[in-house]
C-alpha atoms as a PDB file:
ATOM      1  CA  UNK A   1      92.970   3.598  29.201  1.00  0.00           C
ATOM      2  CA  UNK A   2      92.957   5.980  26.192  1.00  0.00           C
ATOM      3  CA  UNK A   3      91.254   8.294  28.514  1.00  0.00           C
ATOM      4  CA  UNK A   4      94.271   8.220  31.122  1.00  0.00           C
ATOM      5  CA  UNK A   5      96.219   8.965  28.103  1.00  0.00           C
ATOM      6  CA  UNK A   6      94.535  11.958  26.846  1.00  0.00           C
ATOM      7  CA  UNK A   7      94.452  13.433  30.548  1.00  0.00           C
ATOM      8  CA  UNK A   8      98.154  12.681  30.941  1.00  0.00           C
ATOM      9  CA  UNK A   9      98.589  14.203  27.468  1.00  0.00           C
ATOM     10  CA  UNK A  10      96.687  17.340  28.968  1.00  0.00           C
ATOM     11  CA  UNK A  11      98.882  17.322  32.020  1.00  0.00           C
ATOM     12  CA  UNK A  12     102.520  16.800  30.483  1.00  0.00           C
ATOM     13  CA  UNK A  13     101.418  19.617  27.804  1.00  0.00           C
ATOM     14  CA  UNK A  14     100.055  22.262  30.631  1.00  0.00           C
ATOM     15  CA  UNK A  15     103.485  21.662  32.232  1.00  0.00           C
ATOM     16  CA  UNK A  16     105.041  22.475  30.044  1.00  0.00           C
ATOM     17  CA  UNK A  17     102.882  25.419  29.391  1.00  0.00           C
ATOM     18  CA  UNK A  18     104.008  26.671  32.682  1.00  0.00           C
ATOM     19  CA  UNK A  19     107.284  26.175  32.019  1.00  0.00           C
ATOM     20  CA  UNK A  20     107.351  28.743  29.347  1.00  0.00           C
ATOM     21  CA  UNK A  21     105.046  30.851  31.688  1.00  0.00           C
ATOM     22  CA  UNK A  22     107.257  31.015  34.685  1.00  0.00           C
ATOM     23  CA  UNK A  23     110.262  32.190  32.128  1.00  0.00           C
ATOM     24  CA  UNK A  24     108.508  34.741  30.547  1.00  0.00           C
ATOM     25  CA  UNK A  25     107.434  35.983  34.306  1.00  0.00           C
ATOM     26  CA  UNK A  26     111.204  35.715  35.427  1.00  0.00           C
ATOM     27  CA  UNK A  27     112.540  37.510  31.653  1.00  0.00           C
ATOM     28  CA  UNK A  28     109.658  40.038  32.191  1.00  0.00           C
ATOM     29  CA  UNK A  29     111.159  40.938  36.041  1.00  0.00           C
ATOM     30  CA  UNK A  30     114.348  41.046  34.687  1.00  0.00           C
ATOM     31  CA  UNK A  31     113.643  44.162  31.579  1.00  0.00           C
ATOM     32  CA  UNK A  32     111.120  46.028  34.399  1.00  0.00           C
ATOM     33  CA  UNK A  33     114.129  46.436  36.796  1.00  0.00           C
ATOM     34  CA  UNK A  34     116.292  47.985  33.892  1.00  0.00           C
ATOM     35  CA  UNK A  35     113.404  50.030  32.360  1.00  0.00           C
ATOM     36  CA  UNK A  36     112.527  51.256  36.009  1.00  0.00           C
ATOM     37  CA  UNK A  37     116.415  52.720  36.220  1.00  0.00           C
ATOM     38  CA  UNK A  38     115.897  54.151  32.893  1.00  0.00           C
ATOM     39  CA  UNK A  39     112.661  56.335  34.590  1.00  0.00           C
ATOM     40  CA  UNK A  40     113.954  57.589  37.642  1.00  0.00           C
ATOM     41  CA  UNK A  41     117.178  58.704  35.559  1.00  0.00           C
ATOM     42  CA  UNK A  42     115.003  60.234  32.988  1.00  0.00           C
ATOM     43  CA  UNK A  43     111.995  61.713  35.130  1.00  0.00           C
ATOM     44  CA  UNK A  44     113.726  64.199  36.788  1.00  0.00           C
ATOM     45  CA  UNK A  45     115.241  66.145  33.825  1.00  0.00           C
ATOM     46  CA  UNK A  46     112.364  65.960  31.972  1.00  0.00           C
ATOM     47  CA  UNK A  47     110.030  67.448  34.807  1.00  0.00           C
ATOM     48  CA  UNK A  48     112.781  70.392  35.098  1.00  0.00           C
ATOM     49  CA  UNK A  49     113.017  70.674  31.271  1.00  0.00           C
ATOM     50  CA  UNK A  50     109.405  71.142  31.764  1.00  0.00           C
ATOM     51  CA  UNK A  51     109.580  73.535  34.989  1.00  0.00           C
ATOM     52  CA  UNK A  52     112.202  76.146  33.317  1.00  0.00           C
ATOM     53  CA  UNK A  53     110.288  75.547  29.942  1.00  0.00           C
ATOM     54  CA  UNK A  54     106.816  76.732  31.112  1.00  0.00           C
ATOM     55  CA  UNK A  55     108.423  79.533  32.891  1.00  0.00           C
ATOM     56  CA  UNK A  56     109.955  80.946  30.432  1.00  0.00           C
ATOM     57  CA  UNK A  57     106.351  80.968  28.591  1.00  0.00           C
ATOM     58  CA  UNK A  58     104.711  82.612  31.244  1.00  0.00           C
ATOM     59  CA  UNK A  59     107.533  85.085  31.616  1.00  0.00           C
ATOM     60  CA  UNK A  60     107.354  86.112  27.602  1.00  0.00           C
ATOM     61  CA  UNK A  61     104.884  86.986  25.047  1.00  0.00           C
ATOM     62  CA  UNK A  62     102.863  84.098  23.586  1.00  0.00           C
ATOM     63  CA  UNK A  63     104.397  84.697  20.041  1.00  0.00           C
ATOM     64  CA  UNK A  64     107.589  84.349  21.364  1.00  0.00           C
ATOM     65  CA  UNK A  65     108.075  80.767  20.329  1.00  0.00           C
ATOM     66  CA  UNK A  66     106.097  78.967  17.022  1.00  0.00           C
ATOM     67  CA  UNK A  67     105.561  76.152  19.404  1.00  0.00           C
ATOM     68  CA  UNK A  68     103.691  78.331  22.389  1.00  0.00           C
ATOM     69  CA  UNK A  69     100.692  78.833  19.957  1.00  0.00           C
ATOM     70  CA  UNK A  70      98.619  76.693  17.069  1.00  0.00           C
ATOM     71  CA  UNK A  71      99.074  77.894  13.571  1.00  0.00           C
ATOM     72  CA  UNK A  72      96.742  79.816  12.097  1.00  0.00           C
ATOM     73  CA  UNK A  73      93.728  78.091   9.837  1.00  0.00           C
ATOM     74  CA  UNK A  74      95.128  74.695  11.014  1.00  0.00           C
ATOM     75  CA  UNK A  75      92.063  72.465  12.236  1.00  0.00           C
ATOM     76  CA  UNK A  76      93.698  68.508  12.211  1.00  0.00           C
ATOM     77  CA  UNK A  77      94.765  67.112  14.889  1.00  0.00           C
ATOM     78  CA  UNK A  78      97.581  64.568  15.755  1.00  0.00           C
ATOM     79  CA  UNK A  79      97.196  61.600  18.974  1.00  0.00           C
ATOM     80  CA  UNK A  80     100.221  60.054  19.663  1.00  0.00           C
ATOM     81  CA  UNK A  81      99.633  56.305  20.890  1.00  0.00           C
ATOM     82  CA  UNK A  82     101.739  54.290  22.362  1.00  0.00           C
ATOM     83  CA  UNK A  83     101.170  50.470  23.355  1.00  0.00           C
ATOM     84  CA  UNK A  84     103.427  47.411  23.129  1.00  0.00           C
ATOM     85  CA  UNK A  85     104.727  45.447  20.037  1.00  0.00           C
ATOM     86  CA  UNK A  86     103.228  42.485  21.855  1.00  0.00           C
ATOM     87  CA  UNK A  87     100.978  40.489  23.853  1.00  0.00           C
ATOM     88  CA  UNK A  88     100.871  38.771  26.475  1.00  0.00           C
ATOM     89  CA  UNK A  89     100.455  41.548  28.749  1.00  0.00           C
ATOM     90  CA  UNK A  90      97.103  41.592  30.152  1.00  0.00           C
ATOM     91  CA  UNK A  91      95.058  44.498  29.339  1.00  0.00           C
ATOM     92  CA  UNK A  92      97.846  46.562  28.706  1.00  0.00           C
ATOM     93  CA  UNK A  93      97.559  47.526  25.368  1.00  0.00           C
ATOM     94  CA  UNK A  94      93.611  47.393  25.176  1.00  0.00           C
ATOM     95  CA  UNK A  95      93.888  49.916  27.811  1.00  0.00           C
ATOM     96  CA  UNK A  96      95.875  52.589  25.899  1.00  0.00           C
ATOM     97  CA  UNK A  97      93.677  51.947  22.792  1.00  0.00           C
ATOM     98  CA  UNK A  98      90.230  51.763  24.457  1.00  0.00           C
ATOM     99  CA  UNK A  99      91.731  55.757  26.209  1.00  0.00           C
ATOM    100  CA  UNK A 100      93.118  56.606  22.511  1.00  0.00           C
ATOM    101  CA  UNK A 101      89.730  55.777  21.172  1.00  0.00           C
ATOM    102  CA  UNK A 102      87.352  57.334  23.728  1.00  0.00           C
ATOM    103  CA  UNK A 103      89.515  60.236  23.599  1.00  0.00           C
ATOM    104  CA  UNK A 104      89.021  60.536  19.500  1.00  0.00           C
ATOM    105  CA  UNK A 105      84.952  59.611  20.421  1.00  0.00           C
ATOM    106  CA  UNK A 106      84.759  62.430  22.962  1.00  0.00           C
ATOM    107  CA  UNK A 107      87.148  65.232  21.864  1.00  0.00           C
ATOM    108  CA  UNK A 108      87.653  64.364  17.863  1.00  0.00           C
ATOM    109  CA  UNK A 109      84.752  63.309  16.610  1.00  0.00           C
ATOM    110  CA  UNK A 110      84.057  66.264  14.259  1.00  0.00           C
ATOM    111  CA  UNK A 111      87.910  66.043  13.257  1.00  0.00           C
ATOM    112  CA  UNK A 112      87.441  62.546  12.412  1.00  0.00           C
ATOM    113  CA  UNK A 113      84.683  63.748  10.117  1.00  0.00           C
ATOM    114  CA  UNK A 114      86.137  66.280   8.318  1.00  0.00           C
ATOM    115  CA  UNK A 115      89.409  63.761   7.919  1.00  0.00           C
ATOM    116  CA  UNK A 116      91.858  66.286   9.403  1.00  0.00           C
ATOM    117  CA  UNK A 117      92.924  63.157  12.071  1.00  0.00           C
ATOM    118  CA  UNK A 118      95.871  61.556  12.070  1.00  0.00           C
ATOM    119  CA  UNK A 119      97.232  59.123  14.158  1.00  0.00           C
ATOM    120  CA  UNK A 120     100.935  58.057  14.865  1.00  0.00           C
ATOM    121  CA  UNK A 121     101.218  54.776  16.847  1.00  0.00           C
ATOM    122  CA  UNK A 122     104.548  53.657  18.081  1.00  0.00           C
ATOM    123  CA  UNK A 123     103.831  49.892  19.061  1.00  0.00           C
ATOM    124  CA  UNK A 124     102.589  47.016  16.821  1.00  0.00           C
ATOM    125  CA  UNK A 125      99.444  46.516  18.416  1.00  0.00           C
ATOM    126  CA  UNK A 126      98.031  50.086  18.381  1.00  0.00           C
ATOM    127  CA  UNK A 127      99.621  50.093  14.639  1.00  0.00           C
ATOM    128  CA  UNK A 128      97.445  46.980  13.293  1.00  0.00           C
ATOM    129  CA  UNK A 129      94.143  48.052  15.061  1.00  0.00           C
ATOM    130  CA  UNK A 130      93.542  51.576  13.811  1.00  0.00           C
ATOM    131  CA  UNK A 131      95.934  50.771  10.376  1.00  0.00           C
ATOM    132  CA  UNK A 132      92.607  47.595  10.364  1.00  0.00           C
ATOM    133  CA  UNK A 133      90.093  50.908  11.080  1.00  0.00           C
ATOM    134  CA  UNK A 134      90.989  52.860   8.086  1.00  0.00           C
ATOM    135  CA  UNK A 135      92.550  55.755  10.589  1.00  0.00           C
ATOM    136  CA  UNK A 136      94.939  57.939   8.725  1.00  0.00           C
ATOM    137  CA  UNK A 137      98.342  56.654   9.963  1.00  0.00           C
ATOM    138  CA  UNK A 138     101.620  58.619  10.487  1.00  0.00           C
ATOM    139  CA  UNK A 139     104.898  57.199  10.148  1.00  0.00           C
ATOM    140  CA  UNK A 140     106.203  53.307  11.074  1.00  0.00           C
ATOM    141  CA  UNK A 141     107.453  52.738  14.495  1.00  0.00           C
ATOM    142  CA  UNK A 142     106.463  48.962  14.711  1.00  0.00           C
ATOM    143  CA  UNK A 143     108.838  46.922  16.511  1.00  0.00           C
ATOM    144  CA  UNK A 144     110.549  49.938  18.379  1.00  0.00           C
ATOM    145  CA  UNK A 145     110.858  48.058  21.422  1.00  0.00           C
ATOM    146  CA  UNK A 146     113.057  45.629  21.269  1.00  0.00           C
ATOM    147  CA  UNK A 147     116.160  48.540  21.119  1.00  0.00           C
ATOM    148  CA  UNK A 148     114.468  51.329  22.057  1.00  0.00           C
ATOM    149  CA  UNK A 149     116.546  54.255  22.431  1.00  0.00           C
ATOM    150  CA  UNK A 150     116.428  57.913  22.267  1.00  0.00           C
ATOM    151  CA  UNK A 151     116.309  58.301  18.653  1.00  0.00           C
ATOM    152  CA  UNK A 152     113.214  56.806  18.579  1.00  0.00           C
ATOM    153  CA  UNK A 153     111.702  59.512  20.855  1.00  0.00           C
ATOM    154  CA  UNK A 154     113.803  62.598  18.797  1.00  0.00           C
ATOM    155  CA  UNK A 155     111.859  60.719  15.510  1.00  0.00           C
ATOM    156  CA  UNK A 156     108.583  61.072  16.560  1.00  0.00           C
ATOM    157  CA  UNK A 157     109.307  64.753  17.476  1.00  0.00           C
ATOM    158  CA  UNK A 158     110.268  65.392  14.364  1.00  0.00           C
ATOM    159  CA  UNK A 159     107.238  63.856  12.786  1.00  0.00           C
ATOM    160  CA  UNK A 160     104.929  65.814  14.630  1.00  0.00           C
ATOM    161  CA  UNK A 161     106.575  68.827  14.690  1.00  0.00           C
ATOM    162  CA  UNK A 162     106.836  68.701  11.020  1.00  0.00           C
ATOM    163  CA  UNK A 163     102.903  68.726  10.688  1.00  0.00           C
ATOM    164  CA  UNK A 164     103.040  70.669  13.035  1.00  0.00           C
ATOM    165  CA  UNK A 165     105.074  73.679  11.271  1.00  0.00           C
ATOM    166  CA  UNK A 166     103.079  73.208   8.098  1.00  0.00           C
ATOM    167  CA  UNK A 167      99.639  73.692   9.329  1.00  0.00           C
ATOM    168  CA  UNK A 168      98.250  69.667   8.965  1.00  0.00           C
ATOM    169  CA  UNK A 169      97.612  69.525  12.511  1.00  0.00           C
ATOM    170  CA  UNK A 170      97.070  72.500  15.129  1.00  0.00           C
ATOM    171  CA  UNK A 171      97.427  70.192  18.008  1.00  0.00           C
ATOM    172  CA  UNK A 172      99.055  67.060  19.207  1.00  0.00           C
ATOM    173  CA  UNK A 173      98.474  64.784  22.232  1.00  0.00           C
ATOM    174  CA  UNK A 174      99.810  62.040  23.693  1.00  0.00           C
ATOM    175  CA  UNK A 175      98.256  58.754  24.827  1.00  0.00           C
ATOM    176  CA  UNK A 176     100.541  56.263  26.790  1.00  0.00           C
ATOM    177  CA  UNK A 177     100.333  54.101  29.877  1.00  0.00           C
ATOM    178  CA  UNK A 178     102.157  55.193  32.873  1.00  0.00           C
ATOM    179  CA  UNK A 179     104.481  52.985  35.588  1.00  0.00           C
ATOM    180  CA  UNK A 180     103.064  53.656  38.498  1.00  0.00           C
ATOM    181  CA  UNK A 181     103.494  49.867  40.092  1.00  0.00           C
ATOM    182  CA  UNK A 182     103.743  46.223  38.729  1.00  0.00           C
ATOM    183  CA  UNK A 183      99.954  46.110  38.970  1.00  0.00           C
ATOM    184  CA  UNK A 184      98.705  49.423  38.501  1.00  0.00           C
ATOM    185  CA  UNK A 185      99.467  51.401  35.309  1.00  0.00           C
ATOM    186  CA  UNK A 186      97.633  54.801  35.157  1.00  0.00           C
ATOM    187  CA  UNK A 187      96.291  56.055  31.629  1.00  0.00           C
ATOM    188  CA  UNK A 188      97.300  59.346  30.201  1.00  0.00           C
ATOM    189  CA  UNK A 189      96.250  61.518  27.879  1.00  0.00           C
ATOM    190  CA  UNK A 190      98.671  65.120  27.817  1.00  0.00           C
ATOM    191  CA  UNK A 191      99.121  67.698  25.458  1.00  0.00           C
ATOM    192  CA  UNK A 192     102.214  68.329  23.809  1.00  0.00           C
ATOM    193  CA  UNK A 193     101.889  70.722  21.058  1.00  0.00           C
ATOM    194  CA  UNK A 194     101.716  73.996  21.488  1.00  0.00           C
ATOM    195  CA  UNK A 195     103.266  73.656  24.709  1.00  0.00           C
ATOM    196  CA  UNK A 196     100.624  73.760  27.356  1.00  0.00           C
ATOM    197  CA  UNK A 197     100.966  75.905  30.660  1.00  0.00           C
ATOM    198  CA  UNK A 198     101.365  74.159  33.393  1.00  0.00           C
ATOM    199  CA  UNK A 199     102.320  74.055  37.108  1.00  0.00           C
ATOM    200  CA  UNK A 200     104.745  72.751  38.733  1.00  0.00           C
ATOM    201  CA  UNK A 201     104.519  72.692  41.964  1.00  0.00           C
ATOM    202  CA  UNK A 202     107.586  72.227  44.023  1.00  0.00           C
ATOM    203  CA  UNK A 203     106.701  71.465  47.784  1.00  0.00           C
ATOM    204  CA  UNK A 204     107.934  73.661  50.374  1.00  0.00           C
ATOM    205  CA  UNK A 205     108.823  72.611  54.027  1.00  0.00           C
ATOM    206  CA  UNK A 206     107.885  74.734  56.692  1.00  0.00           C
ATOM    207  CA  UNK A 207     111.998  75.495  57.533  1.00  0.00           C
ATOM    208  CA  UNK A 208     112.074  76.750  54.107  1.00  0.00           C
ATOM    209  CA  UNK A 209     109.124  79.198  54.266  1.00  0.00           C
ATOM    210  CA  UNK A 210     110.107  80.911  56.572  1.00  0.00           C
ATOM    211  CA  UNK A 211     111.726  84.571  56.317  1.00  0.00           C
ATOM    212  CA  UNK A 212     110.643  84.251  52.601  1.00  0.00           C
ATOM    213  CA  UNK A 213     107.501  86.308  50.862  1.00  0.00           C
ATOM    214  CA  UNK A 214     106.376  82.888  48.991  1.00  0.00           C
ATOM    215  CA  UNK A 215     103.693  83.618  45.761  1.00  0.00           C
ATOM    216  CA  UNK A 216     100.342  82.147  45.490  1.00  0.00           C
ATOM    217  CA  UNK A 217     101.793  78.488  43.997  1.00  0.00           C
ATOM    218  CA  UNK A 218     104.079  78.163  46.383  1.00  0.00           C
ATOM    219  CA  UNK A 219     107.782  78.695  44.815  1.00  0.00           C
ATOM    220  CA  UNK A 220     110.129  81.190  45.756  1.00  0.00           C
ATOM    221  CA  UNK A 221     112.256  80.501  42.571  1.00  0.00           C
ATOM    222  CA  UNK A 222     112.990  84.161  40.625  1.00  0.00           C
ATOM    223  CA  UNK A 223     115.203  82.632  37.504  1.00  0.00           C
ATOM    224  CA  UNK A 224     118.304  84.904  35.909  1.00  0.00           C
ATOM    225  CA  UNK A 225     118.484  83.651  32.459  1.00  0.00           C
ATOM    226  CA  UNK A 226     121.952  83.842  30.556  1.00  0.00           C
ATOM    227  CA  UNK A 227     121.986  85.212  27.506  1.00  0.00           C
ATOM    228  CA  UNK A 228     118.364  85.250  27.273  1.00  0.00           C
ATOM    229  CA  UNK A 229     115.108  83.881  27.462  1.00  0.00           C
ATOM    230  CA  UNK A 230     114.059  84.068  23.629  1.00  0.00           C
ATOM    231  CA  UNK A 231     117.799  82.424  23.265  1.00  0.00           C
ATOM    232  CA  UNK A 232     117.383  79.525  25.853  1.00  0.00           C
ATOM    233  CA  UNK A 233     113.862  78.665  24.109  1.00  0.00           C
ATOM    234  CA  UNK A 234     115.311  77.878  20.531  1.00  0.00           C
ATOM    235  CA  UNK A 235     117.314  75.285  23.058  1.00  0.00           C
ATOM    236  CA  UNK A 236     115.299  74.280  25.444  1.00  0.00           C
ATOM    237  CA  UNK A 237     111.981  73.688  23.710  1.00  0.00           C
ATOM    238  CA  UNK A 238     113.440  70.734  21.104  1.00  0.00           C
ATOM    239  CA  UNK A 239     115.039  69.259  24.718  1.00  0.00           C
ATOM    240  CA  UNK A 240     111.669  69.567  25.986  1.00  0.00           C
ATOM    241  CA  UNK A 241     109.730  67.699  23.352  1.00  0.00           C
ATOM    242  CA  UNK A 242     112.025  65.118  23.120  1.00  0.00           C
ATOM    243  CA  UNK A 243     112.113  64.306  26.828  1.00  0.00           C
ATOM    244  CA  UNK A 244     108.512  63.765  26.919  1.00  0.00           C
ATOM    245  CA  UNK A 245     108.291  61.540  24.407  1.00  0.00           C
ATOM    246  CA  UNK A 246     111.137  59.875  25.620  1.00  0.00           C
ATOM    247  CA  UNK A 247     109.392  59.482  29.027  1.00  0.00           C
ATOM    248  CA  UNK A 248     106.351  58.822  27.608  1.00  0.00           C
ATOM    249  CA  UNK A 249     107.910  55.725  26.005  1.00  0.00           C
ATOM    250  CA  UNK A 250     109.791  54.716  28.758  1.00  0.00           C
ATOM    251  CA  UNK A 251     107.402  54.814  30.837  1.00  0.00           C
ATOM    252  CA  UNK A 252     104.967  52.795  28.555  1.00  0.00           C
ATOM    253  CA  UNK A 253     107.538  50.069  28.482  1.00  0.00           C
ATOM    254  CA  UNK A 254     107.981  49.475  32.133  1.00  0.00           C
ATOM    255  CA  UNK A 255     104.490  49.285  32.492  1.00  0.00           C
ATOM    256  CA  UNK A 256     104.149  46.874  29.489  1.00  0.00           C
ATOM    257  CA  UNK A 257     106.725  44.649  31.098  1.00  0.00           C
ATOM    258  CA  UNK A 258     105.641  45.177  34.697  1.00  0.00           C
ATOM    259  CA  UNK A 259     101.726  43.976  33.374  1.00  0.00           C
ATOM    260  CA  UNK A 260     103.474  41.008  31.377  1.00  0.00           C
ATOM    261  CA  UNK A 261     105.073  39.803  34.612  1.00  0.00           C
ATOM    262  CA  UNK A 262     101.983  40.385  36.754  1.00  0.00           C
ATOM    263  CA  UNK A 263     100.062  38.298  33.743  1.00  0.00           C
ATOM    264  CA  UNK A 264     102.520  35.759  33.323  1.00  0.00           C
ATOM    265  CA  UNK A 265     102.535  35.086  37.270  1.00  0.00           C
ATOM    266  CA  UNK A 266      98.609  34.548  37.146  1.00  0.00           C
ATOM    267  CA  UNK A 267      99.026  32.286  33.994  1.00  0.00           C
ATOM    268  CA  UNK A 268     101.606  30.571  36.269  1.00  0.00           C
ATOM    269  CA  UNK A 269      99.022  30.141  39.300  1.00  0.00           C
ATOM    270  CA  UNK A 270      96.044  29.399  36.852  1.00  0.00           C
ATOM    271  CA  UNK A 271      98.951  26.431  35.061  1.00  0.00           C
ATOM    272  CA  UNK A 272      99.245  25.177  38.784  1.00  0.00           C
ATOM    273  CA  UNK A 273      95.851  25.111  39.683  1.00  0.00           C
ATOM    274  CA  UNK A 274      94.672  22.974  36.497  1.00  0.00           C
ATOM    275  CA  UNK A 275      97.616  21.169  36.925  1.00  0.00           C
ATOM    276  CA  UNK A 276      95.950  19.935  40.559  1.00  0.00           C
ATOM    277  CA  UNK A 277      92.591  19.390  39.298  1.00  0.00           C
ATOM    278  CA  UNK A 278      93.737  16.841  36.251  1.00  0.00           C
ATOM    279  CA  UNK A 279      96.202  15.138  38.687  1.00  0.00           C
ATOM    280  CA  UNK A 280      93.089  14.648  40.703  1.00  0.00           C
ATOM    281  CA  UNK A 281      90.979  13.801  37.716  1.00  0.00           C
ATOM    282  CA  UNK A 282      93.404  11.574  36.445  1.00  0.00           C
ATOM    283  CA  UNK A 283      93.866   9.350  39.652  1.00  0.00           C
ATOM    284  CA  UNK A 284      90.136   8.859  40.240  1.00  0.00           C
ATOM    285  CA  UNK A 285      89.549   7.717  36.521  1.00  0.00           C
ATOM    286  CA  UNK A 286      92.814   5.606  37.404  1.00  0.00           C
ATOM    287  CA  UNK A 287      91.115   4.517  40.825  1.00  0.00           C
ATOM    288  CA  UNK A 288      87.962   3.547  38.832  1.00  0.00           C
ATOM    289  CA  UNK A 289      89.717   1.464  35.942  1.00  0.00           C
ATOM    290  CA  UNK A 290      91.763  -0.409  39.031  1.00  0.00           C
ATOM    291  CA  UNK A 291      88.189  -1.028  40.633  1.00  0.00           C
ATOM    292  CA  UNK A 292      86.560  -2.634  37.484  1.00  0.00           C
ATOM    293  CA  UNK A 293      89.293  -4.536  36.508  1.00  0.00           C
ATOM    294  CA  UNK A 294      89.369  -6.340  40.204  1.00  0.00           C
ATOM    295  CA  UNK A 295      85.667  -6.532  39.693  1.00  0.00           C
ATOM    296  CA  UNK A 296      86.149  -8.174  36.672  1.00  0.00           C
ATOM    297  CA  UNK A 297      89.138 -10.683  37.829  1.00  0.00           C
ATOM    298  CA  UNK A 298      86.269 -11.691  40.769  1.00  0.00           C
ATOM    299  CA  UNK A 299      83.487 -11.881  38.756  1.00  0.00           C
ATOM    300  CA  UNK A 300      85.717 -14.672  36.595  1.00  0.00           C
ATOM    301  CA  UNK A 301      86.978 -16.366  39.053  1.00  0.00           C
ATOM    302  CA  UNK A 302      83.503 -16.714  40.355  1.00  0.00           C
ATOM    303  CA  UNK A 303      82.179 -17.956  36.954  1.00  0.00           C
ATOM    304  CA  UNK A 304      85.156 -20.797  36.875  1.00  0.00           C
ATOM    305  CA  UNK A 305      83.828 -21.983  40.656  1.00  0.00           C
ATOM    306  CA  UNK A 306      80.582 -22.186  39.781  1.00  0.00           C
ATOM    307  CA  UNK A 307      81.272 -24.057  35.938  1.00  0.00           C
ATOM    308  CA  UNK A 308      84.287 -26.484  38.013  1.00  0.00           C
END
């Protein structure tokens, strides 16, 4: 009997386990649909910001903005890291510190050396595992999460850009996981100081082509700034920055909460399955006590026909 309790005991408290499972999963669904809306609304400004930004770079000299170029005799560097303040999300945040890492292994390692690395982690988790690996740490942003807004991003900004401007760090890079799906989140690793050149390409139906002479990427876009270009950077440039950190966090957190979901369902499932297998277990040890105690009853009554 005590060992129908104790697999009862097992069952009731694995229920109940599942329980708390099943709301997480349902909570977790709930904040990915929001922080999905919060993407697609904030995706396609920043890859414009990004577009006109880059343009502008290409169109002027390379000392036309501070932020095109790193300062001179600055050798640190600054990675940006972004993971969850929590668990229960799978390999979520061991992903983005495992790319954080390999990326300071493969890329920082003489950096590291000469102490010129610092890192800024927005996220508990990435916080307590390099603040536990003596890495030099900038800033606080533990516990960001739970009313994360765009201050947050406009924060970090400033913290790098601040280093930046005074020669601590010549570069800075980013390190986040990206929403591509509920199960698959991609990891990324981008630059985003000095301001790298890059291309975006804007796809061109056939329709379109025609008539036009199109350049070599593809675009047929010839921009008319107003008043200026060197005046539009001293506005667009902060915009830019900020947007993709912004991005960069909202995309983390959709992908945190689409991976808790996806872990809490298999938790679910795995809560279910156990569930089955001690049911089972617990009827055949059930089955087996019935059987000994008839055995017993006959083998008594036996004893008092033979003694009578």
């Amino acid at each position: 009997m005590a060992n129908l309790r104790d697999i009862r005991n097992r069952i009731d408290s694995i229920e109940n386990t599942k329980q708390v499972t099943r709301a997480m999963k349902m909570v977790a669904a709930a904040k990915l649909r929001r922080a999905q809306e919060k993407i697609f609304r904030a995706r396609p400004y920043a890859y414009k910001i990004g577009e006109l930004t880059n343009h502008l770079k290409q169109e002027l000299d390379p000392t036309a903005h501070p932020f095109f170029q790193a300062p001179d005799e600055a050798s640190g560097a600054l990675v940006i890291v972004i993971t969850a303040d929590r668990g229960l999300c799978g390999s979520f945040n061991s992903d983005a510190i495992n790319t954080a890492e390999h990326l300071i292994e493969t890329t920082y390692a003489e950096t590291q050396s000469a102490d010129d690395l610092f890192l800024l982690c927005v996220g508990k988790k990435g916080h307590k595992h390099f603040q536990k690996r003596d890495h030099r740490l900038v800033g606080d942003y533990k516990g960001v999460f739970d009313g994360l807004n765009f201050e947050v991003a406009q924060q970090v900004v400033e913290d790098a850009v601040e280093g930046f401007e005074r020669g601590i760090w010549s570069e800075v890079k980013l390190v986040y996981n990206e929403f591509k799906n509920t199960i698959v989140q991609n990891q990324i690793v981008e630059p985003l100081l000095p301001i790298p050149e890059e291309r975006f390409e804007t796809p061109v139906m056939e329709e379109e082509a025609d008539g036009f002479d199109l350049p070599a990427n593809g675009r047929a876009i010839d921009y008319i700034f107003e008043p200026g270009a060197p005046a539009l950077l001293d506005e667009l440039v902060p915009r830019y920055l900020y947007y993709q950190v912004w991005r960069a966090l909202l995309e983390s957190n959709a992908a945190e909460q689409g991976a808790r979901m996806v872990a809490m369902d298999n938790a679910t499932s795995n809560a279910e399955e156990l569930i089955e297998d001690l049911t089972l277990e617990y009827n055949r040890a059930r089955q087996s006590a019935i059987t000994r105690e008839l055995l017993d009853i006959t083998s008594g009554a036996e004893a008092l026909e033979e003694s009578g």
